[in-house]
Protein backbone atom coordinates (compact mmCIF):
# COMPACT_ATOMS: atom_id res chain seq x y z
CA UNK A 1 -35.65 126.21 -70.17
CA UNK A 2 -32.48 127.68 -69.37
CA UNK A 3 -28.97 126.94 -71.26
CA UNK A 4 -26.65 124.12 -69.85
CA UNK A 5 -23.78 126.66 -68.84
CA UNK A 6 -20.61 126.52 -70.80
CA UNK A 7 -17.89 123.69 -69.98
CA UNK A 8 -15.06 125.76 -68.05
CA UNK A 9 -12.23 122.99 -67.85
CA UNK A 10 -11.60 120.88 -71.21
CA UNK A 11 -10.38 117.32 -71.22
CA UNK A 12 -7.90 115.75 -74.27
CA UNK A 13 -5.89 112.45 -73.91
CA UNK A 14 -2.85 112.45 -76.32
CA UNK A 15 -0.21 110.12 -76.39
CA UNK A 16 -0.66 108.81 -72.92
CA UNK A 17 -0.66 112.46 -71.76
CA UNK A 18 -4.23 114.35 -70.37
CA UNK A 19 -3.84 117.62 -70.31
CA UNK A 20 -6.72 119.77 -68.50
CA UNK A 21 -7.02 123.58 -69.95
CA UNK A 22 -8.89 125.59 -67.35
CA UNK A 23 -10.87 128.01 -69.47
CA UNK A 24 -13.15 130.61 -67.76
CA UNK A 25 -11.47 134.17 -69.06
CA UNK A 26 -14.57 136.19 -67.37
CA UNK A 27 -13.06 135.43 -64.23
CA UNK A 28 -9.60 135.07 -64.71
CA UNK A 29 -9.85 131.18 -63.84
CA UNK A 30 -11.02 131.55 -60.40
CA UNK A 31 -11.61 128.67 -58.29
CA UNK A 32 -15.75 129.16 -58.67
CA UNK A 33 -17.70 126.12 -57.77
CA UNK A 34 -18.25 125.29 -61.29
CA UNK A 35 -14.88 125.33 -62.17
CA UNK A 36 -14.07 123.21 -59.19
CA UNK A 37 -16.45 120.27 -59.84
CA UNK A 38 -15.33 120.41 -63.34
CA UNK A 39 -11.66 120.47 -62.96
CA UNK A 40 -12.47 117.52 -59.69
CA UNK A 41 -14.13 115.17 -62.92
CA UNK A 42 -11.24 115.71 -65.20
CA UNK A 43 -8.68 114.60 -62.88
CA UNK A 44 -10.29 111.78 -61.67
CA UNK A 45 -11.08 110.23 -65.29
CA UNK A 46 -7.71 110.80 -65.80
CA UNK A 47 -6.96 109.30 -63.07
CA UNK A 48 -9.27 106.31 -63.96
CA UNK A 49 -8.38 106.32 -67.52
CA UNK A 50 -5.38 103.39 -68.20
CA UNK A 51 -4.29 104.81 -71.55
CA UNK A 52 -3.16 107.80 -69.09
CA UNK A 53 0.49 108.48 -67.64
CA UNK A 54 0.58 111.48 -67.01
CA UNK A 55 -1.53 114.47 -66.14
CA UNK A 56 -1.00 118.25 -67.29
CA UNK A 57 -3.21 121.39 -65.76
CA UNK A 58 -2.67 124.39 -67.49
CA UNK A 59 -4.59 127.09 -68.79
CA UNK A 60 -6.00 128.67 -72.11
CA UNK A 61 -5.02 132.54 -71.71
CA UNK A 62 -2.01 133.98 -70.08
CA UNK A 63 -3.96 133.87 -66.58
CA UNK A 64 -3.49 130.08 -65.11
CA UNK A 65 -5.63 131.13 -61.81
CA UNK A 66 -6.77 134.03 -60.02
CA UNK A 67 -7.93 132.40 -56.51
CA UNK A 68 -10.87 131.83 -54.81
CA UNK A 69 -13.80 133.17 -56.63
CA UNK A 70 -14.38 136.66 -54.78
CA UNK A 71 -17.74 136.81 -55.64
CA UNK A 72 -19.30 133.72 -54.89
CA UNK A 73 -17.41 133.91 -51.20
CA UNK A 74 -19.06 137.52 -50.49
CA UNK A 75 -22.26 136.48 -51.17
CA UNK A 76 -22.51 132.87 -49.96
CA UNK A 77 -19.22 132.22 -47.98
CA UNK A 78 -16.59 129.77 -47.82
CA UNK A 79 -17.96 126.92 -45.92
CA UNK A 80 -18.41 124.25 -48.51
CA UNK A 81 -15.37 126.08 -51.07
CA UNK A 82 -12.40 125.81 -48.63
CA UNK A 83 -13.48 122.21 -48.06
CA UNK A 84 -13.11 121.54 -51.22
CA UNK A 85 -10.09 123.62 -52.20
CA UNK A 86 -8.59 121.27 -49.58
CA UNK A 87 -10.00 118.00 -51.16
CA UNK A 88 -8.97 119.05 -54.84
CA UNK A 89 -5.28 119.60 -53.62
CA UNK A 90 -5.23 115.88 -51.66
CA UNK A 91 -6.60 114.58 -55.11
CA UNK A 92 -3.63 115.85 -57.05
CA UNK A 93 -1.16 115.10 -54.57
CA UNK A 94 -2.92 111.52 -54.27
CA UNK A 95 -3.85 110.77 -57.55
CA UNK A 96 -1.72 107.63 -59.29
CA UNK A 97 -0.43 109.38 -61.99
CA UNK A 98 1.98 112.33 -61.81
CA UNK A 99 0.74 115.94 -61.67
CA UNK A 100 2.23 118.46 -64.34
CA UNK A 101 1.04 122.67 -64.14
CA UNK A 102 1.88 124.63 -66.62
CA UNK A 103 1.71 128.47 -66.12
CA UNK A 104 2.46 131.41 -68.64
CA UNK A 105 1.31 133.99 -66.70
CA UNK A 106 0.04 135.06 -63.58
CA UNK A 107 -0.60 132.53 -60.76
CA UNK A 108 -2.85 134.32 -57.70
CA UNK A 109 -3.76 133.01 -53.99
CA UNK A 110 -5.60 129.60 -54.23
CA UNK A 111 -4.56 128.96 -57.50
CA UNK A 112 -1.03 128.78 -55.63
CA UNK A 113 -2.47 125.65 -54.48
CA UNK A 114 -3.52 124.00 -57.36
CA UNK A 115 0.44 124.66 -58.10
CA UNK A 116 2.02 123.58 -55.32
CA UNK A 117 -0.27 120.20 -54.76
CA UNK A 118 1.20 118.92 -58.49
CA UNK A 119 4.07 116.97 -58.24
CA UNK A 120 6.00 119.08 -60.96
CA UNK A 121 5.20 122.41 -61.49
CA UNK A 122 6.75 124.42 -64.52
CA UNK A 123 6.46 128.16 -65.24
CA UNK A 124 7.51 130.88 -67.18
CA UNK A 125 10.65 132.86 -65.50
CA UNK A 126 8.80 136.46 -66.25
CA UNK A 127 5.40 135.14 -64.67
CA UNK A 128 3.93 136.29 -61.61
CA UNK A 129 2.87 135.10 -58.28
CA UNK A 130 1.15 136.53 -55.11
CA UNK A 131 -0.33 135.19 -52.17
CA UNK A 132 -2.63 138.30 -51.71
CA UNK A 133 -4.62 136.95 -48.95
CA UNK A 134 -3.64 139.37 -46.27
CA UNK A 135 -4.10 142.31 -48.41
CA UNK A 136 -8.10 141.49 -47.82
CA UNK A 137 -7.80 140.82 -44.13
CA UNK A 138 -7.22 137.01 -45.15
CA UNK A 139 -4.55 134.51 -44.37
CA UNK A 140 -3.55 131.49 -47.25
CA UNK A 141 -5.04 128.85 -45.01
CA UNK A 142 -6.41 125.91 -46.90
CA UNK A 143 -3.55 126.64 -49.24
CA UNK A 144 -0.59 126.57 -46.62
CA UNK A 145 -1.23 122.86 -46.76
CA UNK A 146 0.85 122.59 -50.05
CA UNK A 147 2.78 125.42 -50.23
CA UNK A 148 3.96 125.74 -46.77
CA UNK A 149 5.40 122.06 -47.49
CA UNK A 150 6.92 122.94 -51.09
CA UNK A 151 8.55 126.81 -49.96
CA UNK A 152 11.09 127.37 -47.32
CA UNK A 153 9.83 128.70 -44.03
CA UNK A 154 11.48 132.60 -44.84
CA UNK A 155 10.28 132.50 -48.63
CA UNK A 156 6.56 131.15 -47.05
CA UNK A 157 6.51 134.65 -44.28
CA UNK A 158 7.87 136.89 -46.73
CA UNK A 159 5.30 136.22 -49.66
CA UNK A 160 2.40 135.53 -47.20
CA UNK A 161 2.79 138.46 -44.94
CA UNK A 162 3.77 141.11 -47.48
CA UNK A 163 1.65 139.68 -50.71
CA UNK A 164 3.16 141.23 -52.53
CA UNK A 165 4.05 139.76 -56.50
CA UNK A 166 6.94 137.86 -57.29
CA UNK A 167 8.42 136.55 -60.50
CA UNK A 168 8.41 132.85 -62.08
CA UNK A 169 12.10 132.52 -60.95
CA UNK A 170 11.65 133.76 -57.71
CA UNK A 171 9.58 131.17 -57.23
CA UNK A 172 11.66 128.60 -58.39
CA UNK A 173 14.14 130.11 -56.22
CA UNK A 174 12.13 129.69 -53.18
CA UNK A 175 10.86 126.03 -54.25
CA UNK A 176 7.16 126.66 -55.26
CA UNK A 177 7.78 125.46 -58.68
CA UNK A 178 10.25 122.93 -59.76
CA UNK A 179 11.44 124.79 -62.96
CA UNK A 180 11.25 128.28 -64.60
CA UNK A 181 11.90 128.82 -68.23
CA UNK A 182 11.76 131.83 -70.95
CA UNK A 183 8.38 131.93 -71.73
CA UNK A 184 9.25 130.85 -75.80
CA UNK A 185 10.79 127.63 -74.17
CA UNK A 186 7.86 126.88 -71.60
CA UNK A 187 5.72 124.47 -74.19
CA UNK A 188 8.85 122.42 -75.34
CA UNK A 189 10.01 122.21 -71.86
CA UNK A 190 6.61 120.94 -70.55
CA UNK A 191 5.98 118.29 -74.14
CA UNK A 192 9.97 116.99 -73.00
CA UNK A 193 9.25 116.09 -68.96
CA UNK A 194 5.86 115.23 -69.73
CA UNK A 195 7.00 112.77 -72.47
CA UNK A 196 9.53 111.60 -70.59
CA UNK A 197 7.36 110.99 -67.76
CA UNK A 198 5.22 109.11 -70.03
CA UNK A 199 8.05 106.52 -70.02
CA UNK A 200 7.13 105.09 -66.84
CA UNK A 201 5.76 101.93 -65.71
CA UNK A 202 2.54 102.65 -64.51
CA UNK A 203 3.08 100.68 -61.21
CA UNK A 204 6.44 102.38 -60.95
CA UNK A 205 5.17 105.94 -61.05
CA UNK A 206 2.32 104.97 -58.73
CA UNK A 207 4.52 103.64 -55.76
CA UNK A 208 6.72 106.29 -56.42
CA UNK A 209 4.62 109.06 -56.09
CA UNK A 210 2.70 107.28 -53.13
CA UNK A 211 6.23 107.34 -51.36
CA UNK A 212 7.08 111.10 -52.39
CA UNK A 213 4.08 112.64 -51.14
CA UNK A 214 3.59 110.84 -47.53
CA UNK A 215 4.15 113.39 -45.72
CA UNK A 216 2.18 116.15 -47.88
CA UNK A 217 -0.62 113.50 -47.79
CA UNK A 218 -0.58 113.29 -43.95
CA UNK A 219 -0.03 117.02 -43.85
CA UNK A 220 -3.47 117.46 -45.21
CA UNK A 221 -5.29 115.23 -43.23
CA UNK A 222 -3.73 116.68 -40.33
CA UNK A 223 -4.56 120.09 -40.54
CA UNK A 224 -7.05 120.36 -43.39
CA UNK A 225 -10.26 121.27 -41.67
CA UNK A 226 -8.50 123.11 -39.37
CA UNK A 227 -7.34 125.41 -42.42
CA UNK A 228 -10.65 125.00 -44.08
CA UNK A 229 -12.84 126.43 -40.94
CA UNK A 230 -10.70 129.20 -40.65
CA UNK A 231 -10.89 130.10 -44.05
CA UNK A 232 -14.19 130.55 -44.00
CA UNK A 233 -14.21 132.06 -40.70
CA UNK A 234 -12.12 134.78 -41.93
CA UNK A 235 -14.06 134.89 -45.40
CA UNK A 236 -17.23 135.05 -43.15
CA UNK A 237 -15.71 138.37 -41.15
CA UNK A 238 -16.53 142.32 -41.33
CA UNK A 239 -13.23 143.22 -42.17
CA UNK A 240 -12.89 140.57 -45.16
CA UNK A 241 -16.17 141.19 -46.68
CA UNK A 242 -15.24 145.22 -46.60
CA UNK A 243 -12.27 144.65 -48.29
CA UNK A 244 -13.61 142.15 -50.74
CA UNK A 245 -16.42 144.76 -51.58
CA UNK A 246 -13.96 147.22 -52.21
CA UNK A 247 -11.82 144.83 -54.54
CA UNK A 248 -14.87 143.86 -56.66
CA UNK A 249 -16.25 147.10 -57.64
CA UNK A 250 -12.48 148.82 -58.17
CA UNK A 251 -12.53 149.97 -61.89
CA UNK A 252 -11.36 147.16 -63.93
């Protein structure tokens, strides 16, 4: 009989608040198909849960995601994963309650998403982003459903063609995240707009939100199996699989 495996995401409802601490250090919180299903339960309790206003995703270590998980999509693909990846950002962008991330550190490739889906999205100033897709012979497909419609179209081509990292307030600058902060103010920033938050009617925040993210919404449906099929198509190809070979046996 083999051991349950251990919980990834952890669940805690305080003060009308549930906050959702991704938790999977060996892979820097990589979007892995446990972690996925997990994090999918969470928000939908709190989704279900009335005692809940409000819903913060952030992470235990300094590393809030790392992306798809590289070694599950080299060895089995991306068929199933990118649909999902697409579903999980349509259930934070459509969930009733509003969507809070909190990031102290580095934020990489699909884990973008998980960002950019949440209705507010706080980070610290000195933390780091890249969309390193094309650096593997990928493109941020299912991903430019969120963040295409949060960053401008000449922040979007310069950080998905070149990949390259940039900081917390660049990407505040650019309009991926609504708010960066000194990372020794990031905690009391999130408890204030989360409790403030907390201060609306539950109706009120619903309707709002519903009317805020109509278009993101419809972007998704529009175009998310197109995004997910070329994800894995490109996943799936010679060129990808090289470089994601390469990447996974690089020293560490």
């Amino acid at each position: 009989m083999t051991d349950a495996p251990a919980e990834l995401v952890h669940y805690a409802v305080d003060d009308a608040i549930a906050t959702i601490t991704l938790d999977s250090p060996a892979n820097r919180n990589a979007l892995s198909r446990q972690l996925v299903t997990e994090l999918f339960g969470h928000l939908e309790r709190a989704g279900a849960d009335e005692a809940v206003r409000v819903v913060l995703v952030q992470s235990s270590g300094k590393v809030f995601c790392s992306g798809a998980d590289l070694a599950e999509a080299s060895t089995e693909g991306m068929e199933v994963g990118a649909r999902r990846i697409v579903d999980l950002q349509r259930l934070v962008a459509t969930l009733d309650k509003p969507v809070v991330t909190k990031n102290l550190g580095a934020v990489r490739a699909g884990g973008i998403g998980l960002i950019a889906a949440a209705d507010i999205a706080i980070s610290a100033d000195d933390a780091t982003f890249a969309l390193t897709e094309v650096k593997l012979g990928l493109a941020a497909a299912i991903i430019s459903l969120t963040v295409h419609h949060r960053m401008g179209p000449r922040a979007a081509a310069l950080t998905t063609l070149g990949g390259e990292v940039f900081t917390g307030a660049e990407a505040a600058a650019y309009g991926l995240v609504t708010k960066a902060v000194p990372a020794d103010a990031l905690d009391d920033e999130v408890s204030s707009v989360c409790a403030s938050l907390a201060t609306g009617a539950p109706q009120g925040l619903r309707e709002s939100k519903r009317i805020l993210n109509r278009d993101l919404v419809a972007r998704i449906d529009a175009l998310g199996e197109e995004m997910a099929t070329t994800s894995a198509r490109l996943f799936a190809s010679d060129e990808a699989r090289e470089a994601m070979t390469a990447f996974l046996s690089r020293p560490r």
